[in-house]
Each structure stands twice: as structure tokens, then as C-alpha cells.
Protein backbone atom coordinates (compact mmCIF):
# COMPACT_ATOMS: atom_id res chain seq x y z
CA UNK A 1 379.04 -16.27 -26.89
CA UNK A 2 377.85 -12.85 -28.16
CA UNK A 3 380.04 -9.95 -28.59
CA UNK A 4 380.06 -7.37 -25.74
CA UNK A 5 378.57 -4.77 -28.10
CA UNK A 6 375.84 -7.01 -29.12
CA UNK A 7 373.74 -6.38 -26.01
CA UNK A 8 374.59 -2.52 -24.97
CA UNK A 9 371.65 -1.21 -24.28
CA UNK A 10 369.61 -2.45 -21.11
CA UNK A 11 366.48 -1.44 -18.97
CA UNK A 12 365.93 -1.96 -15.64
CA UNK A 13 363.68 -0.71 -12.57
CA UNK A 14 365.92 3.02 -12.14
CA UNK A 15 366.74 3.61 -16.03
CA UNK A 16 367.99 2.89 -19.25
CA UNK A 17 372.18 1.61 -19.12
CA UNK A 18 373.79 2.45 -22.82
CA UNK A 19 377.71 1.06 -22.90
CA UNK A 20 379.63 4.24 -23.60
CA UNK A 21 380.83 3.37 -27.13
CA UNK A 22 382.90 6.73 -27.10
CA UNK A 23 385.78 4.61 -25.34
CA UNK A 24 385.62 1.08 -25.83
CA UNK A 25 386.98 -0.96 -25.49
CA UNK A 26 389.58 0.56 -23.34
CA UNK A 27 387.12 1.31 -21.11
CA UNK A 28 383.53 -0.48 -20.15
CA UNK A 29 381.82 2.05 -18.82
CA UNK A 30 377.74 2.08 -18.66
CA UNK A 31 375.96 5.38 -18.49
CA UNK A 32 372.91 5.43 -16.61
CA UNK A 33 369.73 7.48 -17.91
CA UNK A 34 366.85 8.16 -15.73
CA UNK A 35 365.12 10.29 -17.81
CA UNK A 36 363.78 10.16 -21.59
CA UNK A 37 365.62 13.80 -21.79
CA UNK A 38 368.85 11.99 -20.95
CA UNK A 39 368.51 9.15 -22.98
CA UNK A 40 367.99 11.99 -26.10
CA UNK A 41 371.53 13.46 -24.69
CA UNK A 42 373.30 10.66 -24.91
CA UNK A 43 372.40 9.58 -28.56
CA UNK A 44 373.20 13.68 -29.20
CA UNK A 45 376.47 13.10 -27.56
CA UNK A 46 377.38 9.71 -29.38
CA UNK A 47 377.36 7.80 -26.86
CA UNK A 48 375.63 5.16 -28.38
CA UNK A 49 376.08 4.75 -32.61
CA UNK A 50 374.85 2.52 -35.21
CA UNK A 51 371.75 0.40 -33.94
CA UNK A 52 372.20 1.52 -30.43
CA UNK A 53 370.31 4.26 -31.06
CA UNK A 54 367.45 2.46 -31.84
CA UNK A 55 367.24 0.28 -29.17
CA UNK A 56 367.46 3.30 -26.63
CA UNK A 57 365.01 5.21 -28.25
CA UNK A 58 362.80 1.78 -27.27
CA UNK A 59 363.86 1.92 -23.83
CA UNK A 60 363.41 5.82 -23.68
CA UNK A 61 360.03 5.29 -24.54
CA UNK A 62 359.39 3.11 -21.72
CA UNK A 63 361.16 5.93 -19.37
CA UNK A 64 358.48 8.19 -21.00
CA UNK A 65 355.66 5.93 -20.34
CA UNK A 66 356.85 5.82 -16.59
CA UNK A 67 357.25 9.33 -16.30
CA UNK A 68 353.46 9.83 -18.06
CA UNK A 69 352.13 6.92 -15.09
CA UNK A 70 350.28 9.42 -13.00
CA UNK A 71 348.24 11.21 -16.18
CA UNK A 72 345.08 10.75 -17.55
CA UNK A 73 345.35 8.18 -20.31
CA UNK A 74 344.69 11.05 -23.10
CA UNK A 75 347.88 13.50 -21.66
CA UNK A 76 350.03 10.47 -21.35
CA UNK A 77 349.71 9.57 -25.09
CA UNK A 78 350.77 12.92 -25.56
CA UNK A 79 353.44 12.77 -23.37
CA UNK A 80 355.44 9.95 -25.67
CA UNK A 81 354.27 12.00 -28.42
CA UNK A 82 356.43 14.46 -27.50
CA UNK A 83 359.21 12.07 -26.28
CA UNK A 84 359.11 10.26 -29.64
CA UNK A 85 359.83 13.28 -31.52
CA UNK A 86 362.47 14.43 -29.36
CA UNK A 87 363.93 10.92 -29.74
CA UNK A 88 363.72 10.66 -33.46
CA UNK A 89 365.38 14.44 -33.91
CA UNK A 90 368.74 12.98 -32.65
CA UNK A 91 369.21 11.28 -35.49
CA UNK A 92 367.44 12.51 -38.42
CA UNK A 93 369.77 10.58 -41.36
CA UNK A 94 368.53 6.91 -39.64
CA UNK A 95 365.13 5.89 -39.86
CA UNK A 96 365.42 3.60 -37.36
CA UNK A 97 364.49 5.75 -34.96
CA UNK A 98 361.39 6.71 -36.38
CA UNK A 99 360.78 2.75 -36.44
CA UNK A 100 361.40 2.42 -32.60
CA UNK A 101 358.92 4.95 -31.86
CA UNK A 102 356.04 3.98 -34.13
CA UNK A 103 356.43 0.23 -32.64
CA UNK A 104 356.14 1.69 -29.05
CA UNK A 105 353.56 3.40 -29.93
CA UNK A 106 351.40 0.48 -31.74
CA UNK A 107 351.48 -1.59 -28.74
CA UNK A 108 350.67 1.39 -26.30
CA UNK A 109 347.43 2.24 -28.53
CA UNK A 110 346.65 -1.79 -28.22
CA UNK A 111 346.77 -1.98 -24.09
CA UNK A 112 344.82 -0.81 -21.69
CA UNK A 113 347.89 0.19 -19.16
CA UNK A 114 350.06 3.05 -20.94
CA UNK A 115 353.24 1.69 -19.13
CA UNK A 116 352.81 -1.66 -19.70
CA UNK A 117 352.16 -0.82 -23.53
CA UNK A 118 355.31 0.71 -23.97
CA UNK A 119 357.43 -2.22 -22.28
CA UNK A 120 355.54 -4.63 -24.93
CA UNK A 121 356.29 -2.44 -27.54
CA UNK A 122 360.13 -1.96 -27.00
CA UNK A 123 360.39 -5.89 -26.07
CA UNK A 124 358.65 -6.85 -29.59
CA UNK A 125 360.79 -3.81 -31.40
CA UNK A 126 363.63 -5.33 -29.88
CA UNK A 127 363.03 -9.15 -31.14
CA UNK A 128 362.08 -7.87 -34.42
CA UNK A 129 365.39 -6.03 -35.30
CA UNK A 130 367.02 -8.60 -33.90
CA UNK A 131 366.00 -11.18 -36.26
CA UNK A 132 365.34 -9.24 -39.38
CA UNK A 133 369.49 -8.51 -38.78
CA UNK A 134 369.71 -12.50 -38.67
CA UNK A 135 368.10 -12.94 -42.12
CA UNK A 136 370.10 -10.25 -43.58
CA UNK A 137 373.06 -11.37 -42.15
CA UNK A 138 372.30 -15.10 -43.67
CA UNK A 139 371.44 -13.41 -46.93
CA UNK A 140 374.66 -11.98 -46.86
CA UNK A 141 376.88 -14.40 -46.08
CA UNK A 142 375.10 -16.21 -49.20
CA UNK A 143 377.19 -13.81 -51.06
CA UNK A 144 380.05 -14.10 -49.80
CA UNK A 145 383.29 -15.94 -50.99
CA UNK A 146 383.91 -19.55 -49.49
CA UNK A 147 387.89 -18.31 -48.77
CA UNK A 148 388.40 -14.13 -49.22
CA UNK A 149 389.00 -10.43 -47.63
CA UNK A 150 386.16 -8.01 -46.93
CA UNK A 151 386.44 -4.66 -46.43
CA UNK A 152 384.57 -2.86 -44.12
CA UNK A 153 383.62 0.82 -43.11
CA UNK A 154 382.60 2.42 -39.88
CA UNK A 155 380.83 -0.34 -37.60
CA UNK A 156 377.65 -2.56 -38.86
CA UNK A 157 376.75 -3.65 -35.53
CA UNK A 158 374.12 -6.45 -35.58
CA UNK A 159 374.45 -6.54 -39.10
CA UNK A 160 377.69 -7.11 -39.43
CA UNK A 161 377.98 -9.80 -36.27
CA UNK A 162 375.02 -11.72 -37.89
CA UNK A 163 376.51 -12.19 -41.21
CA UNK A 164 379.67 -12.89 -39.46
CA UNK A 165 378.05 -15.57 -37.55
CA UNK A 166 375.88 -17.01 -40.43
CA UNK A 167 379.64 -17.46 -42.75
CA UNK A 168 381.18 -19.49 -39.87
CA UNK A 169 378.48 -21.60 -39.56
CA UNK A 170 378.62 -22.61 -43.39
CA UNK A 171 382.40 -23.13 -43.04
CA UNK A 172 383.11 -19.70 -44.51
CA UNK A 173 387.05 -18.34 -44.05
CA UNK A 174 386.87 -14.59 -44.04
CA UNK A 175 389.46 -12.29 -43.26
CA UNK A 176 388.35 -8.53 -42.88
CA UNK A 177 390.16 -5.12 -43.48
CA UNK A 178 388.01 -2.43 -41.11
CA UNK A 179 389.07 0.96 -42.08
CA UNK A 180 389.69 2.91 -38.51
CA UNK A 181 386.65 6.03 -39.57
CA UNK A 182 387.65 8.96 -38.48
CA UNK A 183 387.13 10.79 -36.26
CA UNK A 184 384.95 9.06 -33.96
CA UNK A 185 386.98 5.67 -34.97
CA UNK A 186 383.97 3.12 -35.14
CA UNK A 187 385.70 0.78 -36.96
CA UNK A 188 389.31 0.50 -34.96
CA UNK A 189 387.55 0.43 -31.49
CA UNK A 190 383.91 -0.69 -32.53
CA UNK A 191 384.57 -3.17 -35.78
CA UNK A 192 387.96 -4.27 -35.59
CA UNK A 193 387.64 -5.18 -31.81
CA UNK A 194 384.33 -7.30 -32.10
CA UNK A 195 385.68 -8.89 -35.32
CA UNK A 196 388.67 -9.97 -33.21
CA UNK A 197 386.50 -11.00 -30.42
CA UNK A 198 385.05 -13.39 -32.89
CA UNK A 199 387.44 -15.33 -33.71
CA UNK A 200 388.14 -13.28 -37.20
CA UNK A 201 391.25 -12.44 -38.80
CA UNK A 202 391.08 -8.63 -38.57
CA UNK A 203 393.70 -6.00 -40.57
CA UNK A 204 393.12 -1.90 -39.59
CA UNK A 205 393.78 0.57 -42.26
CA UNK A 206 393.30 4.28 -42.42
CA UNK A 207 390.21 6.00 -43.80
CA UNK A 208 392.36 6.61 -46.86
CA UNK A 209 394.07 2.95 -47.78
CA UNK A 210 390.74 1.99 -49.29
CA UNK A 211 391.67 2.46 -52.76
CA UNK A 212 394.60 1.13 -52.90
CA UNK A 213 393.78 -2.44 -50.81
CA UNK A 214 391.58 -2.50 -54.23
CA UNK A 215 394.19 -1.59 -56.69
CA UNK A 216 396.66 -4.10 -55.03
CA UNK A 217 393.82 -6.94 -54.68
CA UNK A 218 393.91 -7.31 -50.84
CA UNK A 219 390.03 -6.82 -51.05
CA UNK A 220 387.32 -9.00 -52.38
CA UNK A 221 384.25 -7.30 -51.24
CA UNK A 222 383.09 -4.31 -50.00
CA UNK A 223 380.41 -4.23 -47.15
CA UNK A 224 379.07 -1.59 -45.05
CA UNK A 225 375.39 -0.87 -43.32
CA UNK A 226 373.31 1.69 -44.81
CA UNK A 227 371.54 4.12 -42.40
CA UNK A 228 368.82 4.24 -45.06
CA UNK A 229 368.79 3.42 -48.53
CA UNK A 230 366.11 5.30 -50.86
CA UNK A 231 363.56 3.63 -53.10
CA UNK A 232 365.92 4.78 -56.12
CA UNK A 233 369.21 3.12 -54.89
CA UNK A 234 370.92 5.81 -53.22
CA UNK A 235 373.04 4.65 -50.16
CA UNK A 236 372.93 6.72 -47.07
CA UNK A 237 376.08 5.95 -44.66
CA UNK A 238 378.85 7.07 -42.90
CA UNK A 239 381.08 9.67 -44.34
CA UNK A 240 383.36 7.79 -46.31
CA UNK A 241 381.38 5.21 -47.84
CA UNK A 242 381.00 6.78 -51.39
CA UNK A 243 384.86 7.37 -51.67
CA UNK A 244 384.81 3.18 -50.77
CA UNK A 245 382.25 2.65 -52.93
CA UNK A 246 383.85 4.65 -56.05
CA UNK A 247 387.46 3.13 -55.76
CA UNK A 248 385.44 -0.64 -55.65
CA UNK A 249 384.05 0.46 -58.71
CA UNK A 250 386.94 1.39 -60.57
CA UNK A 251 388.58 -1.92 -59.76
CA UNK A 252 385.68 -3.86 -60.22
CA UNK A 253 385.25 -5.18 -56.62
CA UNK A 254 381.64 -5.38 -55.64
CA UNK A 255 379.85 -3.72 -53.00
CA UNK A 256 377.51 -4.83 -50.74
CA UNK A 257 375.13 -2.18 -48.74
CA UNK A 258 373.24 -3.82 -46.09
CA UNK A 259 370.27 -2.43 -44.72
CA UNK A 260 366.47 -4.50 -43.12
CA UNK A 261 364.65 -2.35 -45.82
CA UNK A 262 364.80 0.52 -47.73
CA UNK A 263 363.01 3.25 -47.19
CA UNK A 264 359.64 4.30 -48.59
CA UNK A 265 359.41 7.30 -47.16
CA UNK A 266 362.86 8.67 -49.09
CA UNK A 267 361.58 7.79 -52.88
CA UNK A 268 364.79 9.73 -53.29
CA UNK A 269 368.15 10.92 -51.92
CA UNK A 270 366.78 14.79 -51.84
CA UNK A 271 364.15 12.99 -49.23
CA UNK A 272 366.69 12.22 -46.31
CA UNK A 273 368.34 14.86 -44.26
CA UNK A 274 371.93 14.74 -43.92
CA UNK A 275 373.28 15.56 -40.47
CA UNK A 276 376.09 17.89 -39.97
CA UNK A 277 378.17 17.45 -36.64
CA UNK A 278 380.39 20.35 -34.93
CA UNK A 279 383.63 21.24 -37.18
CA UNK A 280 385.56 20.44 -34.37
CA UNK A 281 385.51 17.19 -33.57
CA UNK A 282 387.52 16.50 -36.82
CA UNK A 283 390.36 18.25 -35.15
CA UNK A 284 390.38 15.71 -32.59
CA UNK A 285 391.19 12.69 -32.10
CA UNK A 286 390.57 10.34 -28.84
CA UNK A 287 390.01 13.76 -26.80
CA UNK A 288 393.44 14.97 -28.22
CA UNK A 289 393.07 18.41 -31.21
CA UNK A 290 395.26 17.56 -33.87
CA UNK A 291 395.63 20.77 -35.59
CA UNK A 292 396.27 24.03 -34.25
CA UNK A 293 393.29 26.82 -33.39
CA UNK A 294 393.95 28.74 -36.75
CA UNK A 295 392.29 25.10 -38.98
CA UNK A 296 388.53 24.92 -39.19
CA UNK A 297 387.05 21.40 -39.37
CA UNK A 298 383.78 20.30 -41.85
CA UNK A 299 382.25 16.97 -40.73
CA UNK A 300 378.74 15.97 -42.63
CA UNK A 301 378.39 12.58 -40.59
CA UNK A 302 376.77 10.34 -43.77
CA UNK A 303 377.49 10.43 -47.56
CA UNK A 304 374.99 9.66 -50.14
CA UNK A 305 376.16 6.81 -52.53
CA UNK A 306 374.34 6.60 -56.24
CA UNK A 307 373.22 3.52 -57.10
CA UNK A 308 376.02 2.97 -60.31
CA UNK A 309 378.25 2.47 -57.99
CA UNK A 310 376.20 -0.07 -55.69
CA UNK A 311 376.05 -3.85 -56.91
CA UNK A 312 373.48 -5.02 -54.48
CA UNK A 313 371.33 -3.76 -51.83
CA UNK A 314 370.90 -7.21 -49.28
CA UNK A 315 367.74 -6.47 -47.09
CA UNK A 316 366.17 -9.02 -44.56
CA UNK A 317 364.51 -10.23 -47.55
CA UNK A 318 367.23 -11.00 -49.13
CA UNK A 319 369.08 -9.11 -52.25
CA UNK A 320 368.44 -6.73 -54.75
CA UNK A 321 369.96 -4.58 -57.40
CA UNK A 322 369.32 -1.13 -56.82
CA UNK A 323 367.22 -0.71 -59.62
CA UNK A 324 364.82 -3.31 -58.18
CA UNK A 325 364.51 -1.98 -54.78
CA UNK A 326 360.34 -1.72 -55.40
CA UNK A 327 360.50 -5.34 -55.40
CA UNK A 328 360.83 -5.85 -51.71
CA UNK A 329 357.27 -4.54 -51.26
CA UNK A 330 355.28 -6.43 -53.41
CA UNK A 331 354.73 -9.14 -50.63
CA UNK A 332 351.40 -8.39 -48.93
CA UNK A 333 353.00 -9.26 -45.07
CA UNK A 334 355.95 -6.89 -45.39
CA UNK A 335 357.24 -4.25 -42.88
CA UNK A 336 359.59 -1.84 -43.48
């Protein structure tokens, strides 16, 4: 059975339905966007994280394509113009999005209706990161200890339920420490819950037990997702990952960043934009403040991890130091 969070984005005849990820899984609530402008909004507001992004920027593109039904064929190209880059500028540290729209966009340019395009489009975007996460999670789980404790950060999504799934079906006994990322808390409602859900022996810790799970060898591995990862090595990820990634360093644990490819469009980490949300949700916590009105708050959602302190970059491709990252390109048939 797949997890709940596996399958939270959905089109249908009045809109696109994105599980509210803000407050699950205490609530399963679906909001319900008619509107490509919505669908923008709701990314904005964090409604959806990780890959769900992606897959409602496909689905927004088919709301575009509707709403562009009634133009000449020339105005309704630039119609999901427009809605692509509106998409995209949600999320400017993820590529993905970028991804979604270019694949929408492809099959549009190949089809005679402009509606009908975009549904193709978003149905083959959606197959495609669906598998490429299976490979990766299968290379992963190649890497993997027989019998040990990973330790995770923020939520992984598809990434992390695929390599889950490909270590139980080669016998694999995993435990996993999530830390609970604050202050959104992706990994005590988002990771820990799904990891539960599947049948895995789950421990939460705090953002700031990381280090010392190392030090007192509760931890085997570290692996997190990678909203991009550069052609030089540099991990892009939720705040919090290069503190991980230093401590595993220090204690010799490895880390794993897991990402479909990296980017060729960042040759470096000075190429990606690093997104900055409001000061003040870091003085609250599950709609509660936890400091008073005379604290500011600082919250840069992603950290940038240098490659000394990444052992391996595993891509749908399967692994690669971070020094080797070229390498993934040389096949002819790649995507990225």
C-alpha cells in the first residue's frame, strides 16, 4: 500500500487537490485550486513541500492550458508562458520546478490541441519522476547497511519512500532517527509519520541532537534529498543539512545526498538562489509564537553543503563522488 503522502497531488474536471501538508497528519485536509494563480499561492504558502511542488506546478499547467482554451493557438502558448514562470518563481532554490514546466511545455509544442498537450505533458512528467525516484531509491538502498540506523533530515518524499521500499524488499532492517526540522516540522509530521506508516522503526530527535546521535554511535548513515546539487558538489537542502553533514564528518559517518540529477545549469553554488522565508515563522511553532514581540527571527529555508563534507551524491543513475558529478552526463540518452 502506498503512503498517504505518496499521491497528494490530484487533478480532476474543477481543479487541482494538494493535501495540506501544513497539518498532517492530524488533519487530512485537501485544498482545492481552480486557478493556476492559486495553485502558485499555495506552493508560496507551503502548502505543499518537497516534490509536491513539482507535481502541482504539472497540474497548474494543465489549469493554465484550460484557462488559455478559448485563444488563438499563438496567445495560448503565451499564456503558460507566463504561468510557467509564475510557477517556477515559488520556488527558486528547486529546479524541479523549472523541470515540470519545460516537460509541459514539450508535449504542448508536439500536439495539435493546446489542452490536451498540457495533460500529456504533466501525465509523462509525472511517470518520469516517479520512476527516476525508484532507481535512486534502489541505488540507494545498495548502500545501505544489511542491519543499521539512518538519520534523516527534513522529509525526502518519493525519495525517501522508494529507497525505503527497495531495502525491505532485499531483506534490509533499518531503523531511522528523523530529526523534527524546525519550524515547519517536515520531518516529525511529514518523515517520521510515513516512516511509521511503513512498517519502520522510527526515533524523533530535535534539530539539534544530530551531533551527538553521531558522537554516541546511534547513527550509521546520514541521508537527506538535495533540492539541487551543483556540477561542483555543493549540496543544496533544507536549513540544517550542513550542520548534519559537518558533525557526520567529524565522526566519520557517511553521508548520503540524494537527488535524480544534478544540475547543469548551477556549475556552481554562487549559481542557485537561496530563498529567504519571513523572520517570523521561526517564532512559531504549530500556529503558536514562541518568543515574545521584542525577538526577531532569520530563516534562509536551504543551506549549501561543500562537497568535503559529502561522501556520495546517489542520482537515478546511480552514485557518485562529488568530484565526479560530470560523469552522469557522458551517456548520450540522459535527462537531467
Amino acid at each position: 500500500m502506498e503512503p498517504v503522502l505518496a499521491n497528494s497531488v490530484r487533478l480532476d474536471d474543477d481543479g487541482v487537490l494538494i493535501l495540506d501538508r501544513r497539518n498532517f497528519p492530524f488533519e487530512r485536509t485537501w485544498v482545492r485550486c481552480t486557478t493556476v494563480a492559486e495553485v502558485a499561492k499555495a506552493i508560496e504558502d507551503m502548502v505543499t513541500q518537497s516534490s509536491g511542488p513539482y507535481f502541482a506546478t504539472l497540474y497548474g499547467m494543465v489549469l493554465a492550458a484550460r484557462e488559455a482554451r478559448d485563444l488563438p493557438r499563438d496567445q495560448g502558448r503565451e499564456h503558460l508562458e507566463r504561468a510557467g514562470k509564475l510557477l517556477v518563481e515559488t520556488r527558486r532554490t528547486n529546479n524541479a520546478l523549472r523541470k515540470a514546466v519545460a516537460a509541459v511545455l514539450a508535449a504542448v509544442d508536439q500536439a495539435e490541441d493546446l489542452e490536451a498537450g498540457a495533460l500529456e505533458g504533466a501525465r509523462q512528467g509525472d511517470e518520469r519522476y516517479r520512476s527516476r525516484s525508484r532507481a535512486l531509491g534502489e541505488h540507494t538502498a545498495a548502500l545501505l547497511p544489511d542491519e543499521g540506523t539512518v538519520l534523516t533530515h527534513c522529509w525526502a518524499d518519493l525519495y525517501l519512500t522508494e529507497t525505503v521500499k527497495a531495502a525491505q524488499q532485499a531483506g534490509k532492517r533499518l531503523r531511522f532517527f528523523c530529526t523534527e526540522t524546525r519550524p515547519y516540522l517536515q520531518g516529525a509530521r511529514l518523515t517520521a509519520e510515513t516512516l511509521a506508516e511503513m512498517g519502520v522503526e522510527t526515533t524523533l530527535i530535535t534539530d539539534g541532537m544530530g551531533a551527538a546521535a553521531f558522537a554516541e554511535k546511534q547513527v550509521d548513515v546520514l541521508v537527506t534529498a538535495a533540492d539541487r546539487v551543483t556540477m561542483d558538489g555543493h549540496v543544496v537542502n533544507k536549513v540544517g543539512t550542513l550542520g548534519l553533514a559537518v558533525a557526520a564528518h567529524a565522526f566519520e559517518v557517511p553521508f548520503l545526498a540524494l537527488v535524480q540529477a544534478p544540475d547543469r545549469l548551477a556549475p556552481t553554488a554562487a549559481d542557485v538562489p537561496i530563498e529567504y522565508r519571513p523572520g517570523d515563522e521561526v517564532l512559531h511553532t504549530l500556529g503558536r509564537r514562541t518568543a515574545t514581540d521584542r525577538v526577531r527571527g532569520w530563516y534562509p529555508a536551504f543551506d549549501v553543503t561543500p562537497p568535503r563534507f559529502v561522501t556520495t551524491v546517489v542520482t537515478d543513475r546511480g552514485a557518485y563522488a562529488p568530484d565526479r558529478l560530470a560523469e552522469y552526463y557522458d551517456s548520450k540518452d540522459v535527462h537531467d
